[in-house]
C-alpha atoms as a PDB file:
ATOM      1  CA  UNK A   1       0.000   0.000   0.000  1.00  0.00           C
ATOM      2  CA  UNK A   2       2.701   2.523   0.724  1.00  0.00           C
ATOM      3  CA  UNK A   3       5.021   2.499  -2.361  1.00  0.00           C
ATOM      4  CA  UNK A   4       1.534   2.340  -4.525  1.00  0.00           C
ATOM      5  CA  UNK A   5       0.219   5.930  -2.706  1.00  0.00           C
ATOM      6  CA  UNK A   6       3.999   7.297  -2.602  1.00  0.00           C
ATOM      7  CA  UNK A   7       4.832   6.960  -6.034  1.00  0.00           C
ATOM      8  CA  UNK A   8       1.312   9.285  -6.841  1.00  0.00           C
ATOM      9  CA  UNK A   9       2.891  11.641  -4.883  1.00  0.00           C
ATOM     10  CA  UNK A  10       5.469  14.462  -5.814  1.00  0.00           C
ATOM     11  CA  UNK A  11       9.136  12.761  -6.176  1.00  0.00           C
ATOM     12  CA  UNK A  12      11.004  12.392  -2.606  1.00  0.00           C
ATOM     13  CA  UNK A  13      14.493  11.026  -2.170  1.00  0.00           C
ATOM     14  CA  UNK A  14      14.651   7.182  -2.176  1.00  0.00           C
ATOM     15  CA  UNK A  15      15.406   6.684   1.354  1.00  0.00           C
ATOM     16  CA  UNK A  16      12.506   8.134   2.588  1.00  0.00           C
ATOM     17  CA  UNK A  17      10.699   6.086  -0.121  1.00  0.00           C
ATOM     18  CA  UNK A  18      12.201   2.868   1.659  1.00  0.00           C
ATOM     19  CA  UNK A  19      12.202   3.833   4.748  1.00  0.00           C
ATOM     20  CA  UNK A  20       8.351   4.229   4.976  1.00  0.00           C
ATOM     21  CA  UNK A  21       7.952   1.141   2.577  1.00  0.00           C
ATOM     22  CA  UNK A  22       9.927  -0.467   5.113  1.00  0.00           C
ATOM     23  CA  UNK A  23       7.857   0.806   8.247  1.00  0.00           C
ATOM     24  CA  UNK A  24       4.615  -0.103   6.400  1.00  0.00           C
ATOM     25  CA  UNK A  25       6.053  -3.957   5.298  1.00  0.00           C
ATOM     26  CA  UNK A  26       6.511  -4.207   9.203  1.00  0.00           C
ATOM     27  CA  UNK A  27       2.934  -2.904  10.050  1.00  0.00           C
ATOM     28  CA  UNK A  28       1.408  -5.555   7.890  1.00  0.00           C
ATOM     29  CA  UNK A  29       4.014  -8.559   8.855  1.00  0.00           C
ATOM     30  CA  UNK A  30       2.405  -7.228  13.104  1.00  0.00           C
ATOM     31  CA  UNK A  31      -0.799  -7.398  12.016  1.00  0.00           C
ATOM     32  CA  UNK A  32      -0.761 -10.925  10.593  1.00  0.00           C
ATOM     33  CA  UNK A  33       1.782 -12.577  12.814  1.00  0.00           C
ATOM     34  CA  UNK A  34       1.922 -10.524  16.598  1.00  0.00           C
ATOM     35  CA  UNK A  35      -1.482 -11.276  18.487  1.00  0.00           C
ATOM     36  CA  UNK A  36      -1.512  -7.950  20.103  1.00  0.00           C
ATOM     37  CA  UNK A  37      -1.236  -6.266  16.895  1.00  0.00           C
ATOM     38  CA  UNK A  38      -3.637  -8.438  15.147  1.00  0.00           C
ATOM     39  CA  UNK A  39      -6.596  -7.743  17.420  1.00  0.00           C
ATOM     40  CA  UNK A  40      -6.127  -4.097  17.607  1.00  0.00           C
ATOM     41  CA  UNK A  41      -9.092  -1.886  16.416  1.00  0.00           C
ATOM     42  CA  UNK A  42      -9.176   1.944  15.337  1.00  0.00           C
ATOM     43  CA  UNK A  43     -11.415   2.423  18.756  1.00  0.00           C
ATOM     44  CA  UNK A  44      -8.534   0.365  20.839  1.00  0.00           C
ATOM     45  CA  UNK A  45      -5.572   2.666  19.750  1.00  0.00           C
ATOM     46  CA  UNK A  46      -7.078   6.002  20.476  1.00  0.00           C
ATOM     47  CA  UNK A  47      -6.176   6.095  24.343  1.00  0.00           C
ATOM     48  CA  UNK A  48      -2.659   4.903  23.555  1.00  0.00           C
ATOM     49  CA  UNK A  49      -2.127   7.719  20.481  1.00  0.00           C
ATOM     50  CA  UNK A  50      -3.507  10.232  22.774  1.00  0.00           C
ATOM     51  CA  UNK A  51      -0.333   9.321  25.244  1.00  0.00           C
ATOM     52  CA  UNK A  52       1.916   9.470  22.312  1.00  0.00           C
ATOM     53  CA  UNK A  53       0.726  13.130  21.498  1.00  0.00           C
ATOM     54  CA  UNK A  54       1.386  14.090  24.855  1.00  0.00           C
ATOM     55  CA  UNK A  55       5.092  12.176  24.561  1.00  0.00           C
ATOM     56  CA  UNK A  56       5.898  14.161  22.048  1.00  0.00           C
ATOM     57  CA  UNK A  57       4.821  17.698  22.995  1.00  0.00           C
ATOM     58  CA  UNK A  58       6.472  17.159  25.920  1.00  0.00           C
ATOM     59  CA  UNK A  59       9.594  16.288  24.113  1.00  0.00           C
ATOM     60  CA  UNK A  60       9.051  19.446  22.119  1.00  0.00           C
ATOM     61  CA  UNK A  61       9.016  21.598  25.228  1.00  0.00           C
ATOM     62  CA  UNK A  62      12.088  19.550  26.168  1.00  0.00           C
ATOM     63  CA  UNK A  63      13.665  20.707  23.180  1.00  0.00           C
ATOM     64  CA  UNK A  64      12.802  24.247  23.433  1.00  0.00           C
ATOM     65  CA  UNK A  65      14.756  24.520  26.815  1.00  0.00           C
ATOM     66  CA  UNK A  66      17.421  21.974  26.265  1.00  0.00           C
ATOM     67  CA  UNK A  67      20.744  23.694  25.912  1.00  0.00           C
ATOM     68  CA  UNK A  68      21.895  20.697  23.709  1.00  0.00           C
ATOM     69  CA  UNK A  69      19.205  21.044  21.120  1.00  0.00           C
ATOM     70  CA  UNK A  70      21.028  18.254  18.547  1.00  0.00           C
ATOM     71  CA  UNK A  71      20.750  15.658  21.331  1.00  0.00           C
ATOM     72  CA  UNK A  72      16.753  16.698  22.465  1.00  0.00           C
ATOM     73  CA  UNK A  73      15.873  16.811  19.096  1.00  0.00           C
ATOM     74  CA  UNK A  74      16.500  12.816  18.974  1.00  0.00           C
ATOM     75  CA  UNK A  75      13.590  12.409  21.595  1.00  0.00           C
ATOM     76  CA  UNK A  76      11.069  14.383  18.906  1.00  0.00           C
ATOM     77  CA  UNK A  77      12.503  12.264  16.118  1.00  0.00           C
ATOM     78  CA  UNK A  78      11.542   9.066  18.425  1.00  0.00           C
ATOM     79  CA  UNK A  79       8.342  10.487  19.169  1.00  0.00           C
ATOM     80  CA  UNK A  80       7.352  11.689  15.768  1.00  0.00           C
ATOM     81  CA  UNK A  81       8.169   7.487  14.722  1.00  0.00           C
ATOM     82  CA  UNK A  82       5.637   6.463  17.068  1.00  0.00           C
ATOM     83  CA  UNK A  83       3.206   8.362  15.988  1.00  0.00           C
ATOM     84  CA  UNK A  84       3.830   8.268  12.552  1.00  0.00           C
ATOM     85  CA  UNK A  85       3.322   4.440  13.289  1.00  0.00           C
ATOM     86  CA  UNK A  86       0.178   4.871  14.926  1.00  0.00           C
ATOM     87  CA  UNK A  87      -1.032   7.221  12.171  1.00  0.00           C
ATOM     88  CA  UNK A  88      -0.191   4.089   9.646  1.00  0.00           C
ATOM     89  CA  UNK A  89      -1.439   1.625  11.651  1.00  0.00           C
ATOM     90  CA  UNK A  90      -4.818   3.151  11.678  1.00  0.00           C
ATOM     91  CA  UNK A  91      -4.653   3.483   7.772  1.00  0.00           C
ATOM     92  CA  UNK A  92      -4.334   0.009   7.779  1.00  0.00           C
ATOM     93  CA  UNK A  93      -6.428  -1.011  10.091  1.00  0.00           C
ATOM     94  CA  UNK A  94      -9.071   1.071   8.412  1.00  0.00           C
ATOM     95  CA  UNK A  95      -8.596  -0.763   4.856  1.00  0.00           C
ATOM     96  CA  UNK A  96      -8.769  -4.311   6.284  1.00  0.00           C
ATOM     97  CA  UNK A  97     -12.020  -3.234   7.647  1.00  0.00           C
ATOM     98  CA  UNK A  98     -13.056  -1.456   4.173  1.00  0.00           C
ATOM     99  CA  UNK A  99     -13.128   1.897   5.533  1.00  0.00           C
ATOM    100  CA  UNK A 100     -10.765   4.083   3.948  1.00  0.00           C
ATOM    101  CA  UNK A 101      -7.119   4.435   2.839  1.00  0.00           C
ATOM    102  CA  UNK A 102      -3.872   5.958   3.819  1.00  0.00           C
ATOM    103  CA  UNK A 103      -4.351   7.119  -0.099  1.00  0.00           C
ATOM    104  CA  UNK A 104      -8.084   8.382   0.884  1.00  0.00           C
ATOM    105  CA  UNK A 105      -6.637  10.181   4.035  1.00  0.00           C
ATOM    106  CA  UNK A 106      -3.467  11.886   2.087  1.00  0.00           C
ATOM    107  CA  UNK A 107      -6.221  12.799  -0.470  1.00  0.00           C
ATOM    108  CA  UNK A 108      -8.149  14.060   1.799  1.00  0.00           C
ATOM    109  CA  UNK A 109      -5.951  16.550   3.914  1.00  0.00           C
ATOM    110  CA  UNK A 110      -4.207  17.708   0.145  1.00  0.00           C
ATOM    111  CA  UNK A 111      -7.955  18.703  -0.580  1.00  0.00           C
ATOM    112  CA  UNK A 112      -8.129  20.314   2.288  1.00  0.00           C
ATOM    113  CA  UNK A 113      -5.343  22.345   1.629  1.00  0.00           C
ATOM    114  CA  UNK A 114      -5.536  23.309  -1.507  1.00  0.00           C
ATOM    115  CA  UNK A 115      -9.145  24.766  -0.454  1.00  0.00           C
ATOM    116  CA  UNK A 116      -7.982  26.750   2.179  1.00  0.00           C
ATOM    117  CA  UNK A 117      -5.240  28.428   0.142  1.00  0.00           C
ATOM    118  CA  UNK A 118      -7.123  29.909  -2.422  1.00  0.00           C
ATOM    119  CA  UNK A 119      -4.601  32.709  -2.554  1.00  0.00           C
ATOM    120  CA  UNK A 120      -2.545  30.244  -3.763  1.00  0.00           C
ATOM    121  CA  UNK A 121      -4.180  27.331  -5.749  1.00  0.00           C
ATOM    122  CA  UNK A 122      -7.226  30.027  -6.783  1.00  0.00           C
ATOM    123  CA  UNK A 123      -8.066  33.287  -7.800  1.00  0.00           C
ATOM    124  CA  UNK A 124      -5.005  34.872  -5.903  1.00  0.00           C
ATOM    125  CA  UNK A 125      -7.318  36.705  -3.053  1.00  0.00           C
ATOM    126  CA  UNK A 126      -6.469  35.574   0.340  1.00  0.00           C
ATOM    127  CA  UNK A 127      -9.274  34.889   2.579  1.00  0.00           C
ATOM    128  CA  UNK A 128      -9.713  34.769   6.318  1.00  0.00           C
ATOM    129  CA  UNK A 129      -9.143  31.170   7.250  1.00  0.00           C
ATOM    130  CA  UNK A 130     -11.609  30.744   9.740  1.00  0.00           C
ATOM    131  CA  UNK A 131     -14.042  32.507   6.583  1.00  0.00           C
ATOM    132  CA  UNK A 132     -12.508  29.803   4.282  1.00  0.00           C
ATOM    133  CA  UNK A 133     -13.731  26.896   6.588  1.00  0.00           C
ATOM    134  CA  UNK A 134     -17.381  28.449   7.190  1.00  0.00           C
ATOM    135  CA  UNK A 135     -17.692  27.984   3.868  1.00  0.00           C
ATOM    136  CA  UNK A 136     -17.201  24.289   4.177  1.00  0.00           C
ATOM    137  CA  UNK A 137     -20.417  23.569   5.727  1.00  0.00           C
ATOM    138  CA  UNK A 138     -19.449  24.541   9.568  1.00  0.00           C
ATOM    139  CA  UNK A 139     -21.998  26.530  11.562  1.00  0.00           C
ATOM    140  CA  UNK A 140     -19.812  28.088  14.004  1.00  0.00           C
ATOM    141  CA  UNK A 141     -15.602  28.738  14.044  1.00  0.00           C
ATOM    142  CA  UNK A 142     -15.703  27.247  17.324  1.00  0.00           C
ATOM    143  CA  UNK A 143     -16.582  23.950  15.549  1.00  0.00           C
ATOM    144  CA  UNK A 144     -13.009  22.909  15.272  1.00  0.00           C
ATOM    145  CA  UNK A 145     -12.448  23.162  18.882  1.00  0.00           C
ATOM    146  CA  UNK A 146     -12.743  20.056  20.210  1.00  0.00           C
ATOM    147  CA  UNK A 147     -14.269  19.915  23.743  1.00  0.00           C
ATOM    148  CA  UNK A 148     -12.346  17.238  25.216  1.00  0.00           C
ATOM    149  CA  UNK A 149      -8.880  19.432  24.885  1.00  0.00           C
ATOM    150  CA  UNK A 150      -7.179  20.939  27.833  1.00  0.00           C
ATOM    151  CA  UNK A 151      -8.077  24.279  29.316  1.00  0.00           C
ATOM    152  CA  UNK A 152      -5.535  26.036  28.860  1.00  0.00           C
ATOM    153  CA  UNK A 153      -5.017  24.828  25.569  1.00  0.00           C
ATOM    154  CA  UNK A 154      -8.030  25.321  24.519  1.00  0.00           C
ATOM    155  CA  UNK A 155      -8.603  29.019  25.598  1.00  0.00           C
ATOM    156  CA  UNK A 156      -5.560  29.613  23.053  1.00  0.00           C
ATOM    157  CA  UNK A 157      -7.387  27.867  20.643  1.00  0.00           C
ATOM    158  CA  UNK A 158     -10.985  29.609  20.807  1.00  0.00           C
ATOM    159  CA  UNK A 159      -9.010  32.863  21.137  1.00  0.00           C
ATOM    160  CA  UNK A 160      -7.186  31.902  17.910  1.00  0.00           C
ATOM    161  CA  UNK A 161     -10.306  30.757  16.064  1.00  0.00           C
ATOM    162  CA  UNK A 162     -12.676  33.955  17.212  1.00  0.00           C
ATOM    163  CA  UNK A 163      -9.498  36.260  16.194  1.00  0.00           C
ATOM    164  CA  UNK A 164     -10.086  34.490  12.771  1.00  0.00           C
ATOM    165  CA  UNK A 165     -13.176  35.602  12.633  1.00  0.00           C
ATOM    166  CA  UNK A 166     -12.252  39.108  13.465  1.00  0.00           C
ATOM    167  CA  UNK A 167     -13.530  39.465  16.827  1.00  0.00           C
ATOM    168  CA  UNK A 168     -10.244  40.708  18.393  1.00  0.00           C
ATOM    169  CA  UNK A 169      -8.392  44.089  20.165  1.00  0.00           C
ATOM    170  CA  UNK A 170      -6.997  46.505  17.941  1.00  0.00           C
ATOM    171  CA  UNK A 171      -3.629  46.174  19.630  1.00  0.00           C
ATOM    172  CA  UNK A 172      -2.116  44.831  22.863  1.00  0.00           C
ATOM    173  CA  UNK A 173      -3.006  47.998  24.770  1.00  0.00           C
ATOM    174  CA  UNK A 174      -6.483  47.074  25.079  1.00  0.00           C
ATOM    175  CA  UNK A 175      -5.886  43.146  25.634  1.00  0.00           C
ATOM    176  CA  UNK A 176      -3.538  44.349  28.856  1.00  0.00           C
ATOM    177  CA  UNK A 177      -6.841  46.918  29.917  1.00  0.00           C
ATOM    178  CA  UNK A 178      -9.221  43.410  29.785  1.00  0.00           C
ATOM    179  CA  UNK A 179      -6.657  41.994  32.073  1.00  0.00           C
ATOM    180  CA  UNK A 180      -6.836  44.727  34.936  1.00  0.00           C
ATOM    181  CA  UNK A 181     -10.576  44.738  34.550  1.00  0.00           C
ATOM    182  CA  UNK A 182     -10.356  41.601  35.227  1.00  0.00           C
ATOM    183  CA  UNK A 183      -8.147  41.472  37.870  1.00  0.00           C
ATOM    184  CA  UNK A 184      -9.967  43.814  39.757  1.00  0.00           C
ATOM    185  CA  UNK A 185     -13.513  41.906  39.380  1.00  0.00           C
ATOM    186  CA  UNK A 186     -11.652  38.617  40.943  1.00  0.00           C
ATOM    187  CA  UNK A 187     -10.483  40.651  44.164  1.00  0.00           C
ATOM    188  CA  UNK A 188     -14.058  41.531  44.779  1.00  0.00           C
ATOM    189  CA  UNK A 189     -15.538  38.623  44.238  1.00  0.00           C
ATOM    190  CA  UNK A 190     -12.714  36.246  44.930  1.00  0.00           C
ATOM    191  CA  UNK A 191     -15.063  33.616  43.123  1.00  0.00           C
ATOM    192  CA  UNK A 192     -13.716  30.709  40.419  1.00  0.00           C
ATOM    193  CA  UNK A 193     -15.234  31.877  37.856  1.00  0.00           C
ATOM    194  CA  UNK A 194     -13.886  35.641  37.751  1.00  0.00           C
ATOM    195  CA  UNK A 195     -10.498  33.888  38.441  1.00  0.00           C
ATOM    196  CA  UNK A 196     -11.188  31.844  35.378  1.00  0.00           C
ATOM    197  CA  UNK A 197     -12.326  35.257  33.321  1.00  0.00           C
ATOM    198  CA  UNK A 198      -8.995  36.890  34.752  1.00  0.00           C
ATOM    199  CA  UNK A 199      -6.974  33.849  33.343  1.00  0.00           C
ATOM    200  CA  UNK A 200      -8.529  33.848  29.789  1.00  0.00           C
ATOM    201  CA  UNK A 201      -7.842  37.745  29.470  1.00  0.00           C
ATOM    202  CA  UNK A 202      -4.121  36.790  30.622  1.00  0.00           C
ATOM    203  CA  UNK A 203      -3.957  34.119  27.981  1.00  0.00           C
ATOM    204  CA  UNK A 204      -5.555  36.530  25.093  1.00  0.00           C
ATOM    205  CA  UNK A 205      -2.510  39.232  26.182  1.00  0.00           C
ATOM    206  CA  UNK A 206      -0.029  36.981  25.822  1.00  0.00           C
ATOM    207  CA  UNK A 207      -0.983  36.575  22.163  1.00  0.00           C
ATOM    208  CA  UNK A 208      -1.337  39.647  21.451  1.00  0.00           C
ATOM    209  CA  UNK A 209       2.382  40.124  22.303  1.00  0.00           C
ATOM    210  CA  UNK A 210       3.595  37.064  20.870  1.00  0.00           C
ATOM    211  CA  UNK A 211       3.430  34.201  23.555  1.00  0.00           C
ATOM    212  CA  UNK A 212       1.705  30.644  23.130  1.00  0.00           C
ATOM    213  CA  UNK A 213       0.138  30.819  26.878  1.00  0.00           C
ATOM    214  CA  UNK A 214      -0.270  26.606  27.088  1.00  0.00           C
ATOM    215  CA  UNK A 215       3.644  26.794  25.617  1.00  0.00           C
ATOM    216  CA  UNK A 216       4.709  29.363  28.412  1.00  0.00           C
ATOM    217  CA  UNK A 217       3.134  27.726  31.107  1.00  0.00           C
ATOM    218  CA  UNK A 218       4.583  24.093  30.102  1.00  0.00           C
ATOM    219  CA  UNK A 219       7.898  25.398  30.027  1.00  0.00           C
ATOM    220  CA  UNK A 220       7.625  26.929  33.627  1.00  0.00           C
ATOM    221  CA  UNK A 221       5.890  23.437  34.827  1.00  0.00           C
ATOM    222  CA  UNK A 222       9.473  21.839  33.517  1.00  0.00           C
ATOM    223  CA  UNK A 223      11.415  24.575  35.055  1.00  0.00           C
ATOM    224  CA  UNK A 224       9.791  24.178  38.162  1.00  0.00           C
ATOM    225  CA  UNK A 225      10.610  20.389  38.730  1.00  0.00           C
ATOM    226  CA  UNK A 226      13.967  20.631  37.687  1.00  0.00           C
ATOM    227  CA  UNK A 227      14.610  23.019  40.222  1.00  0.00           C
ATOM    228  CA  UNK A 228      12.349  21.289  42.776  1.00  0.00           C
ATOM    229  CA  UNK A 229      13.985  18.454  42.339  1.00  0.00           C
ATOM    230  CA  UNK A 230      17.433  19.769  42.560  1.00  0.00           C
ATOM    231  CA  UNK A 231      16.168  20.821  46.324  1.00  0.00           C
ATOM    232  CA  UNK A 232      14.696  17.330  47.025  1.00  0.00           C
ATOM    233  CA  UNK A 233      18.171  15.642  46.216  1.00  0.00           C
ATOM    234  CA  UNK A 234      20.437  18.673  47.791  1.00  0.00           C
ATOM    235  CA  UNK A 235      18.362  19.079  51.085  1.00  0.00           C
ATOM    236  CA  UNK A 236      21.135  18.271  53.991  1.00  0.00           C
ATOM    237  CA  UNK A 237      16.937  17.525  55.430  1.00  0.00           C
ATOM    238  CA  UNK A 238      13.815  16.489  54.501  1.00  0.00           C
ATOM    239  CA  UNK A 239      11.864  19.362  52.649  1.00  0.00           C
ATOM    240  CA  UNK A 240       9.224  19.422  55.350  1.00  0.00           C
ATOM    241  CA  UNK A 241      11.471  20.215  57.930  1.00  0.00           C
ATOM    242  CA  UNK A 242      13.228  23.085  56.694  1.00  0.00           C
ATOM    243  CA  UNK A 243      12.268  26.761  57.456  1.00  0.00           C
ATOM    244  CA  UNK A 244      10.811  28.490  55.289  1.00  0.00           C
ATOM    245  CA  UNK A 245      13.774  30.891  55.136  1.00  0.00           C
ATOM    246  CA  UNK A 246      15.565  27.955  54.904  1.00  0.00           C
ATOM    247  CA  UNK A 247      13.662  26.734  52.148  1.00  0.00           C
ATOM    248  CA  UNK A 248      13.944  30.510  50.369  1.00  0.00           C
ATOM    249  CA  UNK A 249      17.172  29.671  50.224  1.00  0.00           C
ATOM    250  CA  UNK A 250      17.552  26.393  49.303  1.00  0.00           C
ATOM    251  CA  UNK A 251      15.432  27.669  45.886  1.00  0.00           C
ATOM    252  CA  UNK A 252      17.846  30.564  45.239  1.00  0.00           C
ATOM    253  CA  UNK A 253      20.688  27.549  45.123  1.00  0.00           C
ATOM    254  CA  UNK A 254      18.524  25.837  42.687  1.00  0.00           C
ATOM    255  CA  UNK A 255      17.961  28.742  41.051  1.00  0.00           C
ATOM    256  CA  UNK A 256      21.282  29.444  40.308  1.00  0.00           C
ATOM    257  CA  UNK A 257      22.514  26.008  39.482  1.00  0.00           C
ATOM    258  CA  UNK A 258      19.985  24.355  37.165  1.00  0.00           C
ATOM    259  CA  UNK A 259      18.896  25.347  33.380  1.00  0.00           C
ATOM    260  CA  UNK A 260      16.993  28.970  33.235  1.00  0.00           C
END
């Protein structure tokens, strides 16, 4: 199936030819000969890709604070195989079933793309994306949101989509007056939900100046443990008995001798 779909496609250098020939020869040798493999459904795999996604962004964040970025980038090569795998292995799956294709689902996304690129495969006028997919049939730009995502990742992403659809600030000014609003409606109330409000404004001024807030805050979770740990494993005590001055200083150490 895979040299038949690659050789439609544009020319690429031989070794990737063979090396995805190769990965696919494998995927159908596992799915006659392993048992685990041979049993597997599209429905079985989804908890186990959805762990792979989250393998690889955190390698990604990995890689944006490595200091050796050659040797992180070998953990997002990893992770890309796997699910690069898994994306195959449902193709597969789906054809012995009489589903679809990996042809029908490389078809499918080029469609896809060309569409939204009119600018480009059109009449040369560039068109608001999120206007571009409204015209595919979808009733609201919040439609491609889906509601099982996390949070904070998904406040970038209905922020993202809305902006699409030109409901934004005019500039970063006004994104940063939201957030003081804000602020000051959570320390009246000191209720969840205006401390929810005041964290969706935050999210919507980072944008505006540049910064991915699910990114940001995943790279200060890392930083974080690193330096937590370096405490845990330089404590001449147990954490919990420390002062907290003691403690104070026993970040500052960490602090200054761990990754920034």
């Amino acid at each position: 199936m895979a040299s038949r779909t690659l050789a439609a496609c544009n020319p690429m250098d031989q070794q990737t030819l063979d090396s995805f020939t190769r990965l696919s020869d494998i995927l159908d040798r596992l799915r006659k000969e392993c048992p685990w493999d041979r049993v597997q459904t599209i429905s079985s795999l989804r908890y186990l890709t959805i762990e792979e996604v989250f393998e690889l962004s955190e390698a990604i964040i990995a890689l944006q604070s490595a200091s050796d970025t050659k040797s992180s980038s070998q953990e997002v090569r990893k992770e890309l195989g796997d699910l690069i795998m898994h994306i195959l292995f449902y193709a597969k799956i789906a054809e012995d079933e009489g589903l679809f294709s990996l042809a029908n689902v490389l078809d499918g996304i080029s469609d896809k793309l060309v569409s939204r690129h009119p600018h480009i495969y059109g009449n040369g006028v560039a068109e608001p994306w999120e206007k571009v997919k409204m015209r595919e049939g979808r009733k609201s730009v919040l439609e491609g949101v889906p509601a099982s995502l996390p949070s904070l990742n998904k406040a970038v992403r209905v922020q993202e989509k809305v902006a699409g659809a030109g409901f934004d600030y005019d500039n970063e000014s006004q994104a940063f007056e939201k957030v003081k609003e804000e602020y000051h409606e959570f320390l009246e109330s000191n209720s969840e939900e205006e401390f929810g409000d005041l964290l969706f404004a935050i999210v919507k001024w980072g944008a505006m100046r540049g910064v991915n807030a699910d990114n940001a805050l995943s790279l200060a979770n890392r930083k974080f443990a690193v330096r937590f740990r370096w405490m845990e494993q330089h404590s001449p005590a147990p954490l919990s008995s420390l002062s907290h001055d003691d403690l104070l200083n026993l970040w500052q150490e960490a602090k200054a001798n761990t990754p920034t």
